[in-house]
Protein backbone atom coordinates (compact mmCIF):
# COMPACT_ATOMS: atom_id res chain seq x y z
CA UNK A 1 -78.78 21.95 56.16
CA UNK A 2 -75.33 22.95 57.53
CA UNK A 3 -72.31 20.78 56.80
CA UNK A 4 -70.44 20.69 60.10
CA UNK A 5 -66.49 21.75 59.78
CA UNK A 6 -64.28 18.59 59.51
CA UNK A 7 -61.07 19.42 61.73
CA UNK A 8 -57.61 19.31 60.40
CA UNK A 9 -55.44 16.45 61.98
CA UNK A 10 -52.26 17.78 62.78
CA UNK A 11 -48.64 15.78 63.77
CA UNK A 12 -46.40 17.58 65.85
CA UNK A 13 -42.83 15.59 65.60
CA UNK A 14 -41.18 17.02 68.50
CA UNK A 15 -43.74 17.88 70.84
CA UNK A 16 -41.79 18.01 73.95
CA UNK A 17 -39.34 20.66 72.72
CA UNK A 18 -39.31 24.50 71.94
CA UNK A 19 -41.44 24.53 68.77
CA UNK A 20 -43.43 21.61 69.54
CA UNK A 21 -44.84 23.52 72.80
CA UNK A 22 -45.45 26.52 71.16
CA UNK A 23 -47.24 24.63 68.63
CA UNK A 24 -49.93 23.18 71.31
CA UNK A 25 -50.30 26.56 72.19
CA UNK A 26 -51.40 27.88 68.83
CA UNK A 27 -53.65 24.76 67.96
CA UNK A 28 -55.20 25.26 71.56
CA UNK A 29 -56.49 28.62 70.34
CA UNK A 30 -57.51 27.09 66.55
CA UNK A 31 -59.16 24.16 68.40
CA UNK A 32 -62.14 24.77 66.24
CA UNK A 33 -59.86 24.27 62.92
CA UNK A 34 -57.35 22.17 64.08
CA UNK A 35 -56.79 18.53 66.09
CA UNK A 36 -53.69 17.23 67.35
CA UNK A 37 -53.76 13.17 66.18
CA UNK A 38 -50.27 12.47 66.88
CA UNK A 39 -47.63 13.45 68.59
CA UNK A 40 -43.80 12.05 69.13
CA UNK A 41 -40.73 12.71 71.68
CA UNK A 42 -37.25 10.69 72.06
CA UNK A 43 -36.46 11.30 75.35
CA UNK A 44 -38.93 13.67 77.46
CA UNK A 45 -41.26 10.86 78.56
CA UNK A 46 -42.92 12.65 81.12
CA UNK A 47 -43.77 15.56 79.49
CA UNK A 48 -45.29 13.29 76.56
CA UNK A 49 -47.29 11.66 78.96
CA UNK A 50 -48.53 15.03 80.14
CA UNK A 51 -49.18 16.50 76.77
CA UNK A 52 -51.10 12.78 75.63
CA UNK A 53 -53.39 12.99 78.93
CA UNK A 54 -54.06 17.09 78.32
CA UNK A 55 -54.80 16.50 74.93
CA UNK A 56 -55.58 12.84 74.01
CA UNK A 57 -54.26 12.27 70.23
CA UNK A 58 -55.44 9.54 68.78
CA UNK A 59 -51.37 8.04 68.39
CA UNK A 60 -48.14 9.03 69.88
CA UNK A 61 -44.91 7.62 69.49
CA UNK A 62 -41.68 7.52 71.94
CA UNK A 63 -38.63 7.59 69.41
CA UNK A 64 -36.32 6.04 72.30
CA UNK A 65 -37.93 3.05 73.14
CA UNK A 66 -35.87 2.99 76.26
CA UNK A 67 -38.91 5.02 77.21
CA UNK A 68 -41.67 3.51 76.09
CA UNK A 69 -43.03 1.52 79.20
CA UNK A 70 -42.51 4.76 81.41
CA UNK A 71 -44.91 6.48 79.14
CA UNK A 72 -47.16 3.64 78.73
CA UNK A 73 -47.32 3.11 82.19
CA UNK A 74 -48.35 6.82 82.82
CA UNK A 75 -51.26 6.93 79.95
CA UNK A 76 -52.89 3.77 80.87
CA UNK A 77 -56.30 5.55 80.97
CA UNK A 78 -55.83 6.51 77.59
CA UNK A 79 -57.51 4.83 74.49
CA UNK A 80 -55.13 5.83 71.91
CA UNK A 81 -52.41 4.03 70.28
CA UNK A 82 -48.84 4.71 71.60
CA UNK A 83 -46.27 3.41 69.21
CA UNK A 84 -42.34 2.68 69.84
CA UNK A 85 -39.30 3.73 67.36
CA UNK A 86 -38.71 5.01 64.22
CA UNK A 87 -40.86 2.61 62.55
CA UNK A 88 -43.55 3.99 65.01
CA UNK A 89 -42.87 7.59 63.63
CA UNK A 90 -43.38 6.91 59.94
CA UNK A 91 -46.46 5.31 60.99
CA UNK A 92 -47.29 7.98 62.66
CA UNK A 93 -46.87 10.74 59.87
CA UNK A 94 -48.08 8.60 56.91
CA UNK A 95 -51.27 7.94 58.32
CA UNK A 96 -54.18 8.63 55.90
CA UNK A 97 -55.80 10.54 58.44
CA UNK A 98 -53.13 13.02 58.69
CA UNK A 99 -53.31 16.66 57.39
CA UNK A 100 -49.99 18.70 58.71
CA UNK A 101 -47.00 17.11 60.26
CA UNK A 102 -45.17 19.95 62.07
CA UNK A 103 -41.65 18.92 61.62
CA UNK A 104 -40.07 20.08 64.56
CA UNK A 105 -37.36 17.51 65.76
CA UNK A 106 -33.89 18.53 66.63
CA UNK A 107 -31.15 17.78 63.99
CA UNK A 108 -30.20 15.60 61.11
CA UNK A 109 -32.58 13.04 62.77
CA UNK A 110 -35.74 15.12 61.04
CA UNK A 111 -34.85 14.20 58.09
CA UNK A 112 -36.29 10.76 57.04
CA UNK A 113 -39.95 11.53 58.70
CA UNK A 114 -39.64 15.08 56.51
CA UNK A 115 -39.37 12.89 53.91
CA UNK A 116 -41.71 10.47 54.75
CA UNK A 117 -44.88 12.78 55.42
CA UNK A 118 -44.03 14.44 51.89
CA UNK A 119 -44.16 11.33 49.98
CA UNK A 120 -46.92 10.39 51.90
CA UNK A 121 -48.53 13.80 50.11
CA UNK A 122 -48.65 15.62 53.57
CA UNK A 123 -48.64 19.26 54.20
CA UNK A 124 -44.95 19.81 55.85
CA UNK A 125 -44.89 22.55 58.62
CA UNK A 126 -40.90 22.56 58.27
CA UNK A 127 -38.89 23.48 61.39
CA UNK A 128 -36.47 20.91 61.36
CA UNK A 129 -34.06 23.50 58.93
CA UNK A 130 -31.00 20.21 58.92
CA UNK A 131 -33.78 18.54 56.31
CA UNK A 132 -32.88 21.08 53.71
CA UNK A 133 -29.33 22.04 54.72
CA UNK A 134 -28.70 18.00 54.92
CA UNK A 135 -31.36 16.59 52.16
CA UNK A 136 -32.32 19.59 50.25
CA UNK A 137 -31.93 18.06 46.85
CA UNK A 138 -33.66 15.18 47.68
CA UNK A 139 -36.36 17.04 49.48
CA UNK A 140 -37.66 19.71 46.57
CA UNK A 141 -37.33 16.45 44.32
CA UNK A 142 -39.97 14.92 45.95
CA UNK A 143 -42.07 18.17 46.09
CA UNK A 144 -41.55 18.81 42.45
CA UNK A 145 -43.53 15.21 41.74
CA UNK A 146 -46.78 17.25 41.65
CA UNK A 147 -47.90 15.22 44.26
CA UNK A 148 -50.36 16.84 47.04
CA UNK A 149 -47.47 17.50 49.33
CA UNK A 150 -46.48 21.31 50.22
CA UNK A 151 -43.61 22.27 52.52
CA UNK A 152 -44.16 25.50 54.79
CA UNK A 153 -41.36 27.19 56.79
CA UNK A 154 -41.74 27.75 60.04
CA UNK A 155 -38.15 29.65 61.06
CA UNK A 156 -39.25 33.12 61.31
CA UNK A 157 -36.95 34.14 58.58
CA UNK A 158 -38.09 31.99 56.10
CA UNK A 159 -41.50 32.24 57.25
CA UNK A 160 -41.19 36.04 56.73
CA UNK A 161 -39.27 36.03 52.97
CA UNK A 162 -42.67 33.42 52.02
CA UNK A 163 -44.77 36.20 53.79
CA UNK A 164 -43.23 38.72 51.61
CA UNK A 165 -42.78 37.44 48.42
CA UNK A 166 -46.79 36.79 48.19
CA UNK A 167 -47.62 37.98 44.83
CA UNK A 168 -44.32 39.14 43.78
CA UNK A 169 -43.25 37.45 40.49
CA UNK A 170 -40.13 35.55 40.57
CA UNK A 171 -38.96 37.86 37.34
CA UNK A 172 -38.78 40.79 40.29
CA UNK A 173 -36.48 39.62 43.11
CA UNK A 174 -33.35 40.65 43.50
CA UNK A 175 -31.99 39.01 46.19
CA UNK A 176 -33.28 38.11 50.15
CA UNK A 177 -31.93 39.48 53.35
CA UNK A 178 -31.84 37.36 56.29
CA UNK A 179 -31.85 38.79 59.77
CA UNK A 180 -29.85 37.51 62.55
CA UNK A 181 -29.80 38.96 66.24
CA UNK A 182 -26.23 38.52 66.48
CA UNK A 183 -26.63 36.61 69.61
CA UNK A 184 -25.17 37.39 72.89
CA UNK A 185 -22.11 38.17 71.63
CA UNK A 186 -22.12 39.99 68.95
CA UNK A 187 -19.60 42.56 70.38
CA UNK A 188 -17.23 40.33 71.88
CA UNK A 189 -13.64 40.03 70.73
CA UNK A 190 -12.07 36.77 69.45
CA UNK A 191 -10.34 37.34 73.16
CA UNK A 192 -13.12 37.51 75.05
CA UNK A 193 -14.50 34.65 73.14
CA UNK A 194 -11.86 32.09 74.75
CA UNK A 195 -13.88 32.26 77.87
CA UNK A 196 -17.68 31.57 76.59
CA UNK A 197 -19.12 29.15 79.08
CA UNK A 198 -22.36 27.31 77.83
CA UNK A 199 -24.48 29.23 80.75
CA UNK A 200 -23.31 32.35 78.99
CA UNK A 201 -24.26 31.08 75.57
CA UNK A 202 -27.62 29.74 76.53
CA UNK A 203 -29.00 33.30 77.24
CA UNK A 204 -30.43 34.29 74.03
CA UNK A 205 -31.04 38.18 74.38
CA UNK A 206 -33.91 38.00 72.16
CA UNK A 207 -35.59 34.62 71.19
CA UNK A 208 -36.86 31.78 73.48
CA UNK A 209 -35.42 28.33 72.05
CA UNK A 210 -34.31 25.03 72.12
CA UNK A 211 -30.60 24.06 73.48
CA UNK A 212 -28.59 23.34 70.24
CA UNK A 213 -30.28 26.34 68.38
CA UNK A 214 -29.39 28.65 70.76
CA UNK A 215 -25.62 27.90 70.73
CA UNK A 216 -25.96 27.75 66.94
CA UNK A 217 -27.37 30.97 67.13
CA UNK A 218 -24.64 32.28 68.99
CA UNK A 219 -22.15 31.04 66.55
CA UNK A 220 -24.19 32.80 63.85
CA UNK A 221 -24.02 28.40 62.39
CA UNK A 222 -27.93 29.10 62.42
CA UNK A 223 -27.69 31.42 60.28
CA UNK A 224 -25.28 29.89 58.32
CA UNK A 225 -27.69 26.61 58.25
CA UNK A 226 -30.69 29.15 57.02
CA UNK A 227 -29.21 30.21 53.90
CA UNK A 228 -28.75 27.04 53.21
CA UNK A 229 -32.36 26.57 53.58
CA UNK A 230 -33.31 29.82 51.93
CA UNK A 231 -31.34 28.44 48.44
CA UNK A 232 -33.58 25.10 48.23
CA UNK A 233 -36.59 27.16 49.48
CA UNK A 234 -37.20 30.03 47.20
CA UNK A 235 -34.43 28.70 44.24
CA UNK A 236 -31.74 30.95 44.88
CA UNK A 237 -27.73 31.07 44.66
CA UNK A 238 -25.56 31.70 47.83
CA UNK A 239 -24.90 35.63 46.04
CA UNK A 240 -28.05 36.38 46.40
CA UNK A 241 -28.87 35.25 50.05
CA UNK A 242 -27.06 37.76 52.14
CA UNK A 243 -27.43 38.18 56.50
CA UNK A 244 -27.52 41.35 58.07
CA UNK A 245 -26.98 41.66 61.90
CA UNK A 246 -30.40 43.27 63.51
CA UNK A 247 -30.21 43.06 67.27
CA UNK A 248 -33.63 44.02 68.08
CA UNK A 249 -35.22 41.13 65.85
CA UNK A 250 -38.30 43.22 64.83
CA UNK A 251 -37.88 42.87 61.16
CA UNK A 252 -37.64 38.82 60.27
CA UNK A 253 -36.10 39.03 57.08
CA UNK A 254 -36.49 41.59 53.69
CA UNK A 255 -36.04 41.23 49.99
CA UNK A 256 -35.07 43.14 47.91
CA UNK A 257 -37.04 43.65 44.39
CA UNK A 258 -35.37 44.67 41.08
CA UNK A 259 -36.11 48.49 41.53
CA UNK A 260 -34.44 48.83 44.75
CA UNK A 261 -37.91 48.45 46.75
CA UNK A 262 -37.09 46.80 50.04
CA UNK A 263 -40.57 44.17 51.71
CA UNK A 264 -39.86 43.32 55.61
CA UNK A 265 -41.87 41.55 57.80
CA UNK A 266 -42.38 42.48 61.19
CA UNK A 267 -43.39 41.08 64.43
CA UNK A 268 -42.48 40.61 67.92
CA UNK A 269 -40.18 37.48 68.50
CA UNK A 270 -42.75 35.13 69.15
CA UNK A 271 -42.19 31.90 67.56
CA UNK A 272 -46.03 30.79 67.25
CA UNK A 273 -47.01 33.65 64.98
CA UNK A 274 -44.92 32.29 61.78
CA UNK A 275 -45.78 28.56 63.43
CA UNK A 276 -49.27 29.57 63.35
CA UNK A 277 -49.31 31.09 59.42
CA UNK A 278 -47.54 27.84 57.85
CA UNK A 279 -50.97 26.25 59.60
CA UNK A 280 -53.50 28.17 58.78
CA UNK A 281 -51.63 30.06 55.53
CA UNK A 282 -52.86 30.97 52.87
CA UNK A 283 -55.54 32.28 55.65
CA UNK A 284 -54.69 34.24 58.80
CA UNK A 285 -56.29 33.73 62.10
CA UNK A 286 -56.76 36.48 64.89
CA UNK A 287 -55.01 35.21 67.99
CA UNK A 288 -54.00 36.79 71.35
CA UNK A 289 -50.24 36.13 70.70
CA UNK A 290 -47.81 39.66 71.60
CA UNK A 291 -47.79 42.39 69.39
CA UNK A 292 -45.25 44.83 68.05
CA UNK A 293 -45.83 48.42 69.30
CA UNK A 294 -44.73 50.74 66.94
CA UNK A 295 -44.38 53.71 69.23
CA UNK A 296 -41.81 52.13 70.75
CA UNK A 297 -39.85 51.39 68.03
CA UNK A 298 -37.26 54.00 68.59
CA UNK A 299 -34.12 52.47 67.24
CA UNK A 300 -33.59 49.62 64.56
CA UNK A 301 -30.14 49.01 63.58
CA UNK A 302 -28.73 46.83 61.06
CA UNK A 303 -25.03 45.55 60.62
CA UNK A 304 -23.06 43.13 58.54
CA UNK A 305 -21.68 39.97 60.01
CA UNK A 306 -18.37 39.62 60.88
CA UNK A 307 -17.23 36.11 59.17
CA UNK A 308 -13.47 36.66 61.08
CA UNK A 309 -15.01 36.43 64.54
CA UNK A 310 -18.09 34.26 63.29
CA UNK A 311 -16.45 31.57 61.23
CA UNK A 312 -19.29 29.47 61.25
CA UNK A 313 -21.34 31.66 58.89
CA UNK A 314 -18.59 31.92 56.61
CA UNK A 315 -18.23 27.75 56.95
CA UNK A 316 -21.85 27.30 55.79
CA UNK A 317 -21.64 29.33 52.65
CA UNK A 318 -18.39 27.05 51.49
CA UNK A 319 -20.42 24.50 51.96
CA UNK A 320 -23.69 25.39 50.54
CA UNK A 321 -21.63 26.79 47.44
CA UNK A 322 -19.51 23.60 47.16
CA UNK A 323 -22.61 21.29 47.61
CA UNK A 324 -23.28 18.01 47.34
CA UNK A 325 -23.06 16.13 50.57
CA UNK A 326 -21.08 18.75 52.11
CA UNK A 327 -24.02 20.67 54.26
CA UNK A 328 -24.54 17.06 55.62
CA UNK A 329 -21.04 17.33 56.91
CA UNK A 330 -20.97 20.51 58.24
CA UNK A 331 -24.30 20.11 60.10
CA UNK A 332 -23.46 16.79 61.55
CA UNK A 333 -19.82 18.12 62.44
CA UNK A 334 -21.72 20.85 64.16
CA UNK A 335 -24.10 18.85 66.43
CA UNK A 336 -21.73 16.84 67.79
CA UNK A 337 -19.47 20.20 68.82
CA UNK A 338 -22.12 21.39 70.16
CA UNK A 339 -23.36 18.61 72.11
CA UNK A 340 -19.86 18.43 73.88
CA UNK A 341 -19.26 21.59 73.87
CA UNK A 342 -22.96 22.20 76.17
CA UNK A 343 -21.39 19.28 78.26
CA UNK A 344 -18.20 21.54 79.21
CA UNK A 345 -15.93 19.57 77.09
CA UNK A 346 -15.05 22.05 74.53
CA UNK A 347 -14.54 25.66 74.74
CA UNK A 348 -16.61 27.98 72.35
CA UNK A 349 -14.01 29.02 69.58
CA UNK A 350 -13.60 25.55 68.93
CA UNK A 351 -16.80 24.66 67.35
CA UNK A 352 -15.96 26.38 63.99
CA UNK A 353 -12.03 24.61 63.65
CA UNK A 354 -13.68 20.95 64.16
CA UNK A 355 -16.29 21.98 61.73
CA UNK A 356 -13.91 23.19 59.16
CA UNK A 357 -10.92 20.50 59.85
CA UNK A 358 -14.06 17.51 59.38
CA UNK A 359 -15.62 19.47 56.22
CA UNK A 360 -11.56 19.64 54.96
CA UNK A 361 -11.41 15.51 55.29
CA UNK A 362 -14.20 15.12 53.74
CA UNK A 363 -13.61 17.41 50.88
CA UNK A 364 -10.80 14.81 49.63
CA UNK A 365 -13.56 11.98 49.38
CA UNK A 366 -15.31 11.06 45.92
CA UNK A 367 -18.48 12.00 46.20
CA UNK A 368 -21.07 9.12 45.11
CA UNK A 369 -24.75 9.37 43.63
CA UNK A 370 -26.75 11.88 46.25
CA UNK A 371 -29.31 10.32 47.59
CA UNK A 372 -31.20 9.72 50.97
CA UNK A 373 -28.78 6.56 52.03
CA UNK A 374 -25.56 8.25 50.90
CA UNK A 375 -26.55 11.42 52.77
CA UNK A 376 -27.23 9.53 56.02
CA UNK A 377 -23.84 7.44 55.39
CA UNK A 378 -21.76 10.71 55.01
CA UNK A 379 -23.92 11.77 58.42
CA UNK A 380 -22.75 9.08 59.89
CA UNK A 381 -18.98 9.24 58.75
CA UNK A 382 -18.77 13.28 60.55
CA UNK A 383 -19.87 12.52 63.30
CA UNK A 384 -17.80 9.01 63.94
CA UNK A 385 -14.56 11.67 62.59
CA UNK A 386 -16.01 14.49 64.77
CA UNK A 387 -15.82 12.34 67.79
CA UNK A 388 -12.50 10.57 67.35
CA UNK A 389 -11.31 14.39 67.04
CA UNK A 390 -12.86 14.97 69.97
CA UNK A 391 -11.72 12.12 71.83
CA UNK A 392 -7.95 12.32 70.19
């Protein structure tokens, strides 16, 4: 007799954004492995609606309740449960039935469901980096309980140091090499710099993402916020995490082993292939996704940053070196530059000196017992001082 294939129930947190979207895609072509049971949005209400009628999860929750008739109103037909708030989301991703929560909301504001689905012993899909760079004590904590719960990274970077350093013992790394494109201006002067508008910095010459990230990667702060990550992912200092500029983004990150051997992975920059591997991993899956030609592949180059014209990279490292509370500082101080900065209120080169004069207040603070509620107070605290900057 054949036992028919149970299919995993996945969360996608996030489900109107970047990630989120090109996470339907990927489950749409693994519909025979995978369900979506749940999804969540804050403020996209109509494209929720669309994605619960396309796909009918059994639960979906609208963060912003502001929204939460509009939606209801426009899945009336539909039998599952649609929940409201925050409350709603932890619902959501500590539901027994859940498998994978894909952890793909914007900012500090992943943090707490992050948490949540791991305690809850939940397979993390993790592309909400500001849960490590904010939290990552507290997170590999949790997953060092030896409870059921794994994290998976999603960024392409991390997703392609895990890819690599599959059967390598720890014993034989050196050190990591993150890749960054550089951004769309990676050859500008400080000069030229002045006159960034956010149009300009919006047009990502390689990658295809979300708002915020893009301007962070145009700071080189996402970068910055990924070597954060990288130390609380594979257990390494800040000397041994180092970012080299690669404009074509073909190789996703390297590391380096003891004997000088150098592992890259390689792909096209398509954001569902690592999506789809921190699914389906330790297994890979065919799909019909792009594909890296290699006759084509005419010219890599590779460059160190530039921390004088890219302070923001330079910014993170202080911070991840210093510790403690301070990565929650400089990420919040950063999302709320950014924020008004995409609004026109802020010109470009001013994102790194509020970072830096908010992480310099905070610096003469005592720092108090790390955990979960002291990391959202000190959240709380840069981005109250990052606005009355602002606003001064």
């Amino acid at each position: 007799m054949k036992v028919k294939k149970v299919k995993a129930n996945i969360v996608i947190l996030g489900s109107t954004g970047s990630i989120g979207r090109q996470t339907i895609e990927v489950v749409n072509e693994l519909s025979s492995q995978f369900r979506v049971y749940g999804l969540s949005a804050h403020n996209q209400g109509a494209l929720l609606a669309e994605q619960i009628r396309n796909l009918a999860p059994a639960k979906a929750v609208v963060t912003n309740p502001d929204y939460y008739r509009e939606v209801a109103a426009m899945v009336d037909a539909w039998e599952g449960e649609l929940l409201a708030g925050w409350e709603g989301l932890f619902a959501l991703v500590t539901d027994p039935a859940v498998d994978v929560v894909v952890s793909a909301i914007v900012g500090a504001a992943g943090i707490r469901p992050t948490l949540a689905a791991l305690r809850a012993g939940k397979k993390v899909a993790l592309a909400n980096k500001e849960s490590l760079v904010a939290a990552g004590e507290i997170i590999m904590a949790e997953l060092q309980k030896g409870t059921s719960a794994r994290l998976i990274p999603v960024d392409s970077e991390h997703s392609a140091i895990f890819q690599c350093l599959q059967g390598v013992m720890p014993v034989d790394l050196e050190q990591v090499h993150l890749t960054a494109s550089g951004g769309p201006f990676r050859q500008y002067s400080i000069g030229q710099m002045k006159g960034i508008t956010p149009e300009a910095a919006l047009a990502h010459p390689t990658w295809r993402m979300g708002g915020k990230i893009t301007i962070d990667s145009a700071t080189l702060m996402n970068k910055g916020l990924e070597v954060i990550e990288a130390h609380w992912l594979f257990g390494l200092p800040y000397d041994r995490i180092k970012v080299v500029i690669h404009p074509q983004s073909v190789v996703h990150s390297l590391i380096e082993l003891v004997d000088g051997s150098l592992l890259a992975q390689l792909g096209p920059a398509d954001m569902r292939i690592p999506i789809q591997y921190a699914l389906t991993f330790p297994a890979r899956k065919a799909n019909p996704f792009s594909r890296v030609d290699l006759y084509r592949l005419s010219d890599l180059q590779f460059y160190p940053p530039d921390f004088k014209r890219f302070p923001c990279l330079e910014l993170a490292y202080a911070a991840g070196k210093a510790g403690g509370a301070l990565p929650a500082v400089l990420n919040a101080a950063n999302e709320e530059a950014v924020r008004v900065f995409l609004a026109g209120g802020i010109g470009f080169l001013e994102i790194p000196r509020l970072v830096e004069q908010v992480m310099n207040e905070y610096e003469r603070k005592i720092n108090r017992k790390l955990d979960l509620e002291t990391i959202l107070a000190v959240d709380d605290w840069a981005r109250r001082r990052a606005r009355q900057l602002l606003s001064g």
